[in-house]
N, C-alpha and C. Protein backbone atom coordinates (compact mmCIF):
# COMPACT_ATOMS: atom_id res chain seq x y z
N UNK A 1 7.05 1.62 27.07
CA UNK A 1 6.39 1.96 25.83
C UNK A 1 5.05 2.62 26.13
N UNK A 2 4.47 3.50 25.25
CA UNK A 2 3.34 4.24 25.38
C UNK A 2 2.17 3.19 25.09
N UNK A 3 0.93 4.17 25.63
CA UNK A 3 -0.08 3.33 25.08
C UNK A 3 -0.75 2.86 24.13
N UNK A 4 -0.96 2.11 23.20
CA UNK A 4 -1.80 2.22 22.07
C UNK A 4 -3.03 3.27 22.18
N UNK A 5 -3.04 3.79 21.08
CA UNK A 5 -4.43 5.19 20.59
C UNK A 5 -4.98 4.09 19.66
N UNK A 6 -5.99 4.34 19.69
CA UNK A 6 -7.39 3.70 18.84
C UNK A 6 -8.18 4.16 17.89
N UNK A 7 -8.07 4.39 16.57
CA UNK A 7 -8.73 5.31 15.58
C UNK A 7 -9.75 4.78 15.03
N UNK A 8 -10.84 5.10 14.88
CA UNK A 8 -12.04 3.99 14.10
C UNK A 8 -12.92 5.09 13.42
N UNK A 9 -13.20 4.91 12.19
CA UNK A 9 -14.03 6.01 11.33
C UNK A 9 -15.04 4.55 10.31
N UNK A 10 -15.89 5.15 9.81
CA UNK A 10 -16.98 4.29 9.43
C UNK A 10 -17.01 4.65 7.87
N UNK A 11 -17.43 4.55 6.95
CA UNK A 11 -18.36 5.17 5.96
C UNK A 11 -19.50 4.54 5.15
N UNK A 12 -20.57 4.37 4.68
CA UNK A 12 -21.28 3.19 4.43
C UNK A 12 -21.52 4.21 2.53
N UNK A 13 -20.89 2.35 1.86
CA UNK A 13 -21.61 2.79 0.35
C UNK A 13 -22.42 2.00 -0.19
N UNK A 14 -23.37 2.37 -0.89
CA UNK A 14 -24.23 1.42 -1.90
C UNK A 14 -23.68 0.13 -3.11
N UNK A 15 -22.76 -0.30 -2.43
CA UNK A 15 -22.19 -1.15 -2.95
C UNK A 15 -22.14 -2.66 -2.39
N UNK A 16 -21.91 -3.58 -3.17
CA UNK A 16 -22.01 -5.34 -1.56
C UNK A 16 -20.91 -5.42 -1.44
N UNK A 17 -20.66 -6.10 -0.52
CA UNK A 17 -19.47 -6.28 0.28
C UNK A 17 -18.19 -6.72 -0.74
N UNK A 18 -18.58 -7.89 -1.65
CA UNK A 18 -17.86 -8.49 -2.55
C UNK A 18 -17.05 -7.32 -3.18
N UNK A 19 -17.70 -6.65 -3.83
CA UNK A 19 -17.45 -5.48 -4.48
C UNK A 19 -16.35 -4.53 -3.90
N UNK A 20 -17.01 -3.89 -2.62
CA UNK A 20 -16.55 -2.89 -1.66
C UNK A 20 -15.04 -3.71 -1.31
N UNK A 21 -14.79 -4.91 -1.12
CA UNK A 21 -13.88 -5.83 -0.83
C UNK A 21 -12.91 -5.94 -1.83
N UNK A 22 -13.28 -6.06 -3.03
CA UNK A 22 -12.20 -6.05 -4.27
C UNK A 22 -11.40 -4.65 -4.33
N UNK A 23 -12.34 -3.69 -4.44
CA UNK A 23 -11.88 -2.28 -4.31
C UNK A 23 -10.67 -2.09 -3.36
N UNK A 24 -10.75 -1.93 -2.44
CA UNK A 24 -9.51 -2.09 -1.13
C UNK A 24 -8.93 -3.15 -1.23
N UNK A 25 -9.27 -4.43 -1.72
CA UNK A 25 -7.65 -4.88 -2.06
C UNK A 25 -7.15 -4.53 -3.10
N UNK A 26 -7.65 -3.91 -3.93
CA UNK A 26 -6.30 -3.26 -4.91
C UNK A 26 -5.62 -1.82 -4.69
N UNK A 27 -3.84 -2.19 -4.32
CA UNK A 27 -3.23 -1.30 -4.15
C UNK A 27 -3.14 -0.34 -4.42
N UNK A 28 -3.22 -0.33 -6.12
CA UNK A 28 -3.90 1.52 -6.62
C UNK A 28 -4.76 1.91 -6.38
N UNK A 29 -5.99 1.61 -5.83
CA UNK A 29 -6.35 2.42 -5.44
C UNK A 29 -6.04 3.63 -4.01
N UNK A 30 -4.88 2.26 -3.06
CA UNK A 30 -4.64 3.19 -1.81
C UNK A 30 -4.21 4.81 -2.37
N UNK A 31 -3.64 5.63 -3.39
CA UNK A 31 -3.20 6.29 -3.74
C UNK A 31 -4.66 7.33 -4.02
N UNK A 32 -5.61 6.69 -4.34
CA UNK A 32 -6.83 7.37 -5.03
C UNK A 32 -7.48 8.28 -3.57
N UNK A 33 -7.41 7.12 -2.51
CA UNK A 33 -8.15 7.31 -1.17
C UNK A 33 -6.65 8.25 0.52
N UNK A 34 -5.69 8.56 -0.22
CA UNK A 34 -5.01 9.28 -0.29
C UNK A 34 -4.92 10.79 -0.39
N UNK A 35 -4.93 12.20 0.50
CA UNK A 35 -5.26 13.26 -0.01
C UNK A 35 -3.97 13.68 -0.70
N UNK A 36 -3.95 13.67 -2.07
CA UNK A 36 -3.04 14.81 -2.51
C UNK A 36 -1.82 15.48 -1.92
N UNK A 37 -1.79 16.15 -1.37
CA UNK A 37 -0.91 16.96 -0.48
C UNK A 37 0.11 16.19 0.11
N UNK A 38 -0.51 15.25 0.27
CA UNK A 38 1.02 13.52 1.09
C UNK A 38 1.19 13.03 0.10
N UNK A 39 1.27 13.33 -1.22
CA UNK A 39 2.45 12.73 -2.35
C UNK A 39 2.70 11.94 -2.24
N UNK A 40 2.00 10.91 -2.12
CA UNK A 40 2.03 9.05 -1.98
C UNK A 40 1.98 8.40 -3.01
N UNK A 41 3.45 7.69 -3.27
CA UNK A 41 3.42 6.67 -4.31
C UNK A 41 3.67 5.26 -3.59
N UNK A 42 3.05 4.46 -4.63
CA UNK A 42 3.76 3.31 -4.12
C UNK A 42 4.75 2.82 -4.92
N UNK A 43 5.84 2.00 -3.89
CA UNK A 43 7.15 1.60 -5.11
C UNK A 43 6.64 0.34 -5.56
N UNK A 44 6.52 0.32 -6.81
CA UNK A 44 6.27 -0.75 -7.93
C UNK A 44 7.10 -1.60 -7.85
N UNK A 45 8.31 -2.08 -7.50
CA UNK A 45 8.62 -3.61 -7.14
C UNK A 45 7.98 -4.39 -6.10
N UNK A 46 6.87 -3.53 -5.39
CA UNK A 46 5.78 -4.04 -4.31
C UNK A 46 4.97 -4.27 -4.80
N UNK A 47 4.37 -3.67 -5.98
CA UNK A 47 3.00 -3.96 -6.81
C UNK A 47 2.43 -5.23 -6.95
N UNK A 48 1.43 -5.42 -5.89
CA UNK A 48 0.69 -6.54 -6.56
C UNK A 48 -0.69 -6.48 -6.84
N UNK A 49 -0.94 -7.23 -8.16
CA UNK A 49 -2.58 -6.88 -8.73
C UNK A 49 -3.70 -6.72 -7.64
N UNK A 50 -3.42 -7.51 -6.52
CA UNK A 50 -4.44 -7.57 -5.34
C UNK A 50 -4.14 -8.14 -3.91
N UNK A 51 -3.89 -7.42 -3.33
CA UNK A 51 -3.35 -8.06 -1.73
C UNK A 51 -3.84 -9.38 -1.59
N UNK A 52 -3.28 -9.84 -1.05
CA UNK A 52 -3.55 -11.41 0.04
C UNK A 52 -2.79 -11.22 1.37
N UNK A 53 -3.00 -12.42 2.30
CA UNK A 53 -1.82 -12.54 3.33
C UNK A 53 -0.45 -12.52 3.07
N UNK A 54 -0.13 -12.17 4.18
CA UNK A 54 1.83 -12.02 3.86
C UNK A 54 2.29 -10.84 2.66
N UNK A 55 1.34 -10.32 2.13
CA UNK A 55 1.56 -9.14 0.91
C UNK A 55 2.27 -7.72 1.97
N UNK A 56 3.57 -8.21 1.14
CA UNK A 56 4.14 -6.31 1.34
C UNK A 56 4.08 -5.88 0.68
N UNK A 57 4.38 -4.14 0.81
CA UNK A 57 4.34 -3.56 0.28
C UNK A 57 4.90 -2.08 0.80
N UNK A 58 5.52 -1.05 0.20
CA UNK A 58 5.84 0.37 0.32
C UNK A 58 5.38 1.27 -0.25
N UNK A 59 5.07 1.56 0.71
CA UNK A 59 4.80 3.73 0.40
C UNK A 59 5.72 4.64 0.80
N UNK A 60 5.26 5.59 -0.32
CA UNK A 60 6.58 6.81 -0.25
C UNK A 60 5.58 7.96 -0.14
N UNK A 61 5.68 8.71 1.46
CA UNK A 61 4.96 10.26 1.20
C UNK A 61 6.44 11.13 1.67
N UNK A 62 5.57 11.90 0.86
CA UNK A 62 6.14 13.34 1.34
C UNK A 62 7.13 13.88 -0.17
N UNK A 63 7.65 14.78 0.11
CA UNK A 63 8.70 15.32 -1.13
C UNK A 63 10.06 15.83 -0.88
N UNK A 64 10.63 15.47 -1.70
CA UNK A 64 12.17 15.38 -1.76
C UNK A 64 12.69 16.69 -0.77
N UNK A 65 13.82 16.80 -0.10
CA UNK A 65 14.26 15.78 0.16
C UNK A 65 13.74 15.26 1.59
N UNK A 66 12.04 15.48 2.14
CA UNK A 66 12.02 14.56 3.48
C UNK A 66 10.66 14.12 2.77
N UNK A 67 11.45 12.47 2.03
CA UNK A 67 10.50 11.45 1.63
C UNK A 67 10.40 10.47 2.56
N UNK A 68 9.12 9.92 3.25
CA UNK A 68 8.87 8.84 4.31
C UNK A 68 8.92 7.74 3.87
N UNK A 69 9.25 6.66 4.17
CA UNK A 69 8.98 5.25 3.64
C UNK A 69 8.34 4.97 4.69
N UNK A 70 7.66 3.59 4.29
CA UNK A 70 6.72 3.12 5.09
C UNK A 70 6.11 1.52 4.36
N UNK A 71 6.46 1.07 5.21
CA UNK A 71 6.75 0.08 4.43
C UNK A 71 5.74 -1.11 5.82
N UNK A 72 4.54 -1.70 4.73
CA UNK A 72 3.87 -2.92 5.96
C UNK A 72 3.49 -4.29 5.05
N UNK A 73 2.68 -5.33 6.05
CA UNK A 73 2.45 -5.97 5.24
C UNK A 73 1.07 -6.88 6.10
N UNK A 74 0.69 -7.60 5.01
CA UNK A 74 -1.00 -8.28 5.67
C UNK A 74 -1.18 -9.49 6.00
N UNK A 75 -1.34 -8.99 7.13
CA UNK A 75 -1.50 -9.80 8.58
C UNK A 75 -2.25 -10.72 8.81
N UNK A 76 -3.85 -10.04 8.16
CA UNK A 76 -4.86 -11.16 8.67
C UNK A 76 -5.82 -11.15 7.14
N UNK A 77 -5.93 -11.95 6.78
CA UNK A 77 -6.67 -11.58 5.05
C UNK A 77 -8.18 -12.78 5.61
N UNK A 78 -9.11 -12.17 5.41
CA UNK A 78 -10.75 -12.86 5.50
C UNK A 78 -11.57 -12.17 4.02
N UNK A 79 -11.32 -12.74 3.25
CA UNK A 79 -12.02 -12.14 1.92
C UNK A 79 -13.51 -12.08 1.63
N UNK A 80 -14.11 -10.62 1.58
CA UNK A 80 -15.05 -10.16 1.11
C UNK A 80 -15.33 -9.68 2.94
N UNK A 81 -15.37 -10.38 4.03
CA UNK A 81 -15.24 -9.71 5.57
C UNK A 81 -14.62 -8.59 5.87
N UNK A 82 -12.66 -9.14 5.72
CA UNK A 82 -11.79 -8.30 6.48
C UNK A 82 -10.80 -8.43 6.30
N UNK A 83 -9.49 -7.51 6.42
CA UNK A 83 -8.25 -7.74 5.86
C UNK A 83 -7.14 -6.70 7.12
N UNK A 84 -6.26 -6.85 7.50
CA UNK A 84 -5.56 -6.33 8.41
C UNK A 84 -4.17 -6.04 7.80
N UNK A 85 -3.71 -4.57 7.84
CA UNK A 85 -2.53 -4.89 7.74
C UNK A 85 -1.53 -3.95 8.94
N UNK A 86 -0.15 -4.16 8.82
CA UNK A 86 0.87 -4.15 10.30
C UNK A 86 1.87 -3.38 9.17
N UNK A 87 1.83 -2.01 9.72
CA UNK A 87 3.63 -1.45 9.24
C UNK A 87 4.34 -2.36 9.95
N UNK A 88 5.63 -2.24 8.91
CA UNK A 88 6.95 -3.05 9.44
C UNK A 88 8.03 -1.87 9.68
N UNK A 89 7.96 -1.04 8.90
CA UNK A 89 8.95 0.02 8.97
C UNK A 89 8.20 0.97 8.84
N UNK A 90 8.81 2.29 9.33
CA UNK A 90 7.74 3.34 9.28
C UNK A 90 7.85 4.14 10.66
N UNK A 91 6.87 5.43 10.38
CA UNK A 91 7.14 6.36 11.51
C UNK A 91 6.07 6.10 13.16
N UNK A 92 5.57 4.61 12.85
CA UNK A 92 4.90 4.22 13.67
C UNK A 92 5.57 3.45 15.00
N UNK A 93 6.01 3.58 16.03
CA UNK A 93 6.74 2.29 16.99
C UNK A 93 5.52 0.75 17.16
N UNK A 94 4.15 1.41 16.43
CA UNK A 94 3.01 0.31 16.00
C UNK A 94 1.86 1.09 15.67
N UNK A 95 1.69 0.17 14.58
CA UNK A 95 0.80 0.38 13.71
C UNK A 95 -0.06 -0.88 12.76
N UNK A 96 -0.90 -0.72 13.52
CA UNK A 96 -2.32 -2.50 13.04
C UNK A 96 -3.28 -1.60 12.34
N UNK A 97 -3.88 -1.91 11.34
CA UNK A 97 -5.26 -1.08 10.60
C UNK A 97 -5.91 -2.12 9.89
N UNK A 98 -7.35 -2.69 10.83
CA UNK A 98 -8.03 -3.31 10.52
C UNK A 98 -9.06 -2.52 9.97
N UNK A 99 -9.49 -3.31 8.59
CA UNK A 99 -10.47 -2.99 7.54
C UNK A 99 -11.27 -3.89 7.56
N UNK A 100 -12.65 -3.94 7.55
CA UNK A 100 -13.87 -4.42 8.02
C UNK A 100 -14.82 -3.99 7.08
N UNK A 101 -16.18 -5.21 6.53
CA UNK A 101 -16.77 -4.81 5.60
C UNK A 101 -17.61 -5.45 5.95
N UNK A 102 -19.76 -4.49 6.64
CA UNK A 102 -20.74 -4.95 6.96
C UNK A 102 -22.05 -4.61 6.26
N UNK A 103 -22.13 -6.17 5.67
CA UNK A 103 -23.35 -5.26 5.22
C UNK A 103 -24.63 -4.68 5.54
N UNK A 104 -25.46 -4.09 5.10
CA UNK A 104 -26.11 -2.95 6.18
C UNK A 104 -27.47 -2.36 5.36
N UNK A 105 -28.55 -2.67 5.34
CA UNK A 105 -29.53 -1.91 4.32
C UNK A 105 -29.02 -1.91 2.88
N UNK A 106 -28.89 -2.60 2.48
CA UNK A 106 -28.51 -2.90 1.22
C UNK A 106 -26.83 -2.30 0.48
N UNK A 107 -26.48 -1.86 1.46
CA UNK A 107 -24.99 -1.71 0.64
C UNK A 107 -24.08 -2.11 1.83
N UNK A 108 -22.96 -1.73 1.73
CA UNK A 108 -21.72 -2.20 3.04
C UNK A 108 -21.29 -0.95 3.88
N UNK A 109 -21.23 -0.88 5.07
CA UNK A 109 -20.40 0.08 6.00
C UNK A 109 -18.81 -0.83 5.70
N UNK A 110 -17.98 0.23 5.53
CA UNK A 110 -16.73 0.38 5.35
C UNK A 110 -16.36 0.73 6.88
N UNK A 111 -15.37 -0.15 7.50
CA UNK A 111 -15.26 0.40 9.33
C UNK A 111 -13.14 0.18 9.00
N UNK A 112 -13.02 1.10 9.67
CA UNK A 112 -11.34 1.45 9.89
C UNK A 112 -11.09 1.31 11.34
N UNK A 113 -10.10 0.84 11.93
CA UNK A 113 -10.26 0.42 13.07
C UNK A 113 -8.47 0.65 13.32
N UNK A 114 -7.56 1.58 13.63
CA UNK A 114 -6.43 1.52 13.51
C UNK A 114 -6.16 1.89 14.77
N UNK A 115 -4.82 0.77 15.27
CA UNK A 115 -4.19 1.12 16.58
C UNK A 115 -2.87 1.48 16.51
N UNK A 116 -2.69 2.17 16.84
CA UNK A 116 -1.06 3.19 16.63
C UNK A 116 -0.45 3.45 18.08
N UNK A 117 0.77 3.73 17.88
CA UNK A 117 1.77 4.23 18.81
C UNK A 117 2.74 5.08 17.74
N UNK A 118 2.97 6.85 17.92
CA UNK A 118 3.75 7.29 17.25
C UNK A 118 5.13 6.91 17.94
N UNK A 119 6.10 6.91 16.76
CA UNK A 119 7.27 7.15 17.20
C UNK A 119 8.34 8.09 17.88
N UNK A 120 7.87 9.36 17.53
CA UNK A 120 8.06 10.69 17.47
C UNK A 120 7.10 11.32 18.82
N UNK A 121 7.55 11.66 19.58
CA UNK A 121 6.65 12.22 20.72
C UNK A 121 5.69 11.40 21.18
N UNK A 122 5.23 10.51 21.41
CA UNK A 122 3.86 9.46 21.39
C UNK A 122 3.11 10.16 22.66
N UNK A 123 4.02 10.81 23.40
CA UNK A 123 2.62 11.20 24.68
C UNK A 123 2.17 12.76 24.27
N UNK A 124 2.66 13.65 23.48
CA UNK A 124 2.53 14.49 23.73
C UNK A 124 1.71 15.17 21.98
N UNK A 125 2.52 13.94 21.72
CA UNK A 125 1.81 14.32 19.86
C UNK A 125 0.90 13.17 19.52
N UNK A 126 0.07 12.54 20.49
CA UNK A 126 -0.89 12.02 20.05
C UNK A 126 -2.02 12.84 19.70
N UNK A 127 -2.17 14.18 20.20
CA UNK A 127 -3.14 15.14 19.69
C UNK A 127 -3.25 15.11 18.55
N UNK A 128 -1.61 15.76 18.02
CA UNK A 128 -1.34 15.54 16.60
C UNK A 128 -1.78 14.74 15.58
N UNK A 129 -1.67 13.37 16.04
CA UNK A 129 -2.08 12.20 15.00
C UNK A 129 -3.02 12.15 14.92
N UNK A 130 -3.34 12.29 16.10
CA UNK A 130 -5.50 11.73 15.80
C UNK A 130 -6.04 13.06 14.79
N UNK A 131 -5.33 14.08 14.83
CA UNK A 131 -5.92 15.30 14.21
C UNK A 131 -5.54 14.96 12.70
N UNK A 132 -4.32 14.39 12.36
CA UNK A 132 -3.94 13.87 10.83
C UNK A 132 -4.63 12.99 10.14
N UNK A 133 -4.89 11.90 11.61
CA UNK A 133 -6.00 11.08 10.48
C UNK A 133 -7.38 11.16 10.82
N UNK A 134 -8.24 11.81 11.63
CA UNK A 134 -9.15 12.59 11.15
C UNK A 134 -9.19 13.43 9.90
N UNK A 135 -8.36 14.53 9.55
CA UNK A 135 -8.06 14.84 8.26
C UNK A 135 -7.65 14.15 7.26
N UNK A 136 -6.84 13.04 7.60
CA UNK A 136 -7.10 11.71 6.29
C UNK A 136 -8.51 10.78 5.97
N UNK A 137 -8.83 10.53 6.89
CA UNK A 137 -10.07 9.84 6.84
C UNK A 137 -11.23 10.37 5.93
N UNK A 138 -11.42 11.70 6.59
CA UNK A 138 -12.01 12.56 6.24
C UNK A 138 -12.30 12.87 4.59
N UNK A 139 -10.45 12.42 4.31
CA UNK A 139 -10.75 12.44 2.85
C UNK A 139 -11.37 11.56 2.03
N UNK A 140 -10.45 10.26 2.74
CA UNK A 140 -10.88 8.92 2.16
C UNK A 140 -12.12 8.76 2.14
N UNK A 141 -12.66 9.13 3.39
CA UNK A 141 -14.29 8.71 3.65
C UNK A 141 -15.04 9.34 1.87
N UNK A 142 -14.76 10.93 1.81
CA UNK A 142 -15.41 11.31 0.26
C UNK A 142 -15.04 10.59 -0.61
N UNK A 143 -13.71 10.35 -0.60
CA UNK A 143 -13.44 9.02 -2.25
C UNK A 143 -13.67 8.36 -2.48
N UNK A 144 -13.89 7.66 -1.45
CA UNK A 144 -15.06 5.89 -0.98
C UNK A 144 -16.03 6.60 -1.38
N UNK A 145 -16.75 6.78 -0.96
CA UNK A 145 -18.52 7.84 -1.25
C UNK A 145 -18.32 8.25 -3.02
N UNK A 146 -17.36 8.90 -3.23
CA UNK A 146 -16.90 9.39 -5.09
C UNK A 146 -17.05 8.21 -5.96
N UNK A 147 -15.78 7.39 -5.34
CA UNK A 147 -15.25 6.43 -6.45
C UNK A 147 -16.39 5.13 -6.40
N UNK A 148 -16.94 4.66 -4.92
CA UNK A 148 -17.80 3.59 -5.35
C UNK A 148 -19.03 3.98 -5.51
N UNK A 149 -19.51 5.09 -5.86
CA UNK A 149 -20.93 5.58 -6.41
C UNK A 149 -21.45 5.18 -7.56
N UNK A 150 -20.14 5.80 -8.19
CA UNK A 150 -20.38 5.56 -9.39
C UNK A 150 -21.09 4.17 -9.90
């Protein structure tokens, strides 16, 4: 098996942790912090008002007919700290994405901390990935910054 890759991006908002913490556990919003273009729904027999441990759940990107499932669930739940969750199915051979919440000069750094192994090429298209979620992050990082400004 390949090696685990290590992704970690930061963003800090004027918000407390409590707060910043409620936000990311609710599932609709993963869709908000989501760019557009990956057509991400989630399937609503997964819907729950607010993650905890052991919470699954599925996502659907992409568009007909090459729709991804992806399907994980949460691993390690520390409320208002930290919350972890583990694809179970999916285009990952592993995939852990720890979410972390510090507070910091009066609002919280938001820290992403994801360890992956693609399924699909893993030695040769890790370029690839890190370049996808840099460009995901990237987004999320502005929607975090958008949505908890307000």
């Amino acid at each position: 098996m390949s090696k685990s890759e290590i992704f970690t991006t930061r963003v800090w908002v004027n918000k407390t942790k409590a707060e910043v913490f409620d936000f990311f556990s609710d599932l609709n919003n993963l869709v908000l912090l989501t760019p557009p273009l990956m057509n991400m729904n989630i399937d609503e027999s997964f819907l729950a008002d607010k993650v905890k441990k052991d919470t699954s759940f599925q996502i659907k990107i992409g568009y007909r007919p090459l729709v991804l499932k992806w399907q994980s669930e949460i691993t390690d739940w520390n409320p208002s700290d930290h919350f972890a969750d583990m694809q179970t199915t999916g285009p990952y051979s592993k995939w852990i994405h720890k979410h972390s919440f510090v507070e910091d000069d009066g609002g919280t750094w938001v820290v992403d901390e994801i360890e992956y192994i693609p399924k699909l090429f893993p030695t040769l298209g890790k370029y690839f990935y890190k370049l996808l979620l840099k460009s995901m992050f990237s987004y999320r990082d502005k929607q975090v910054k958008k949505l908890l400004y307000n």
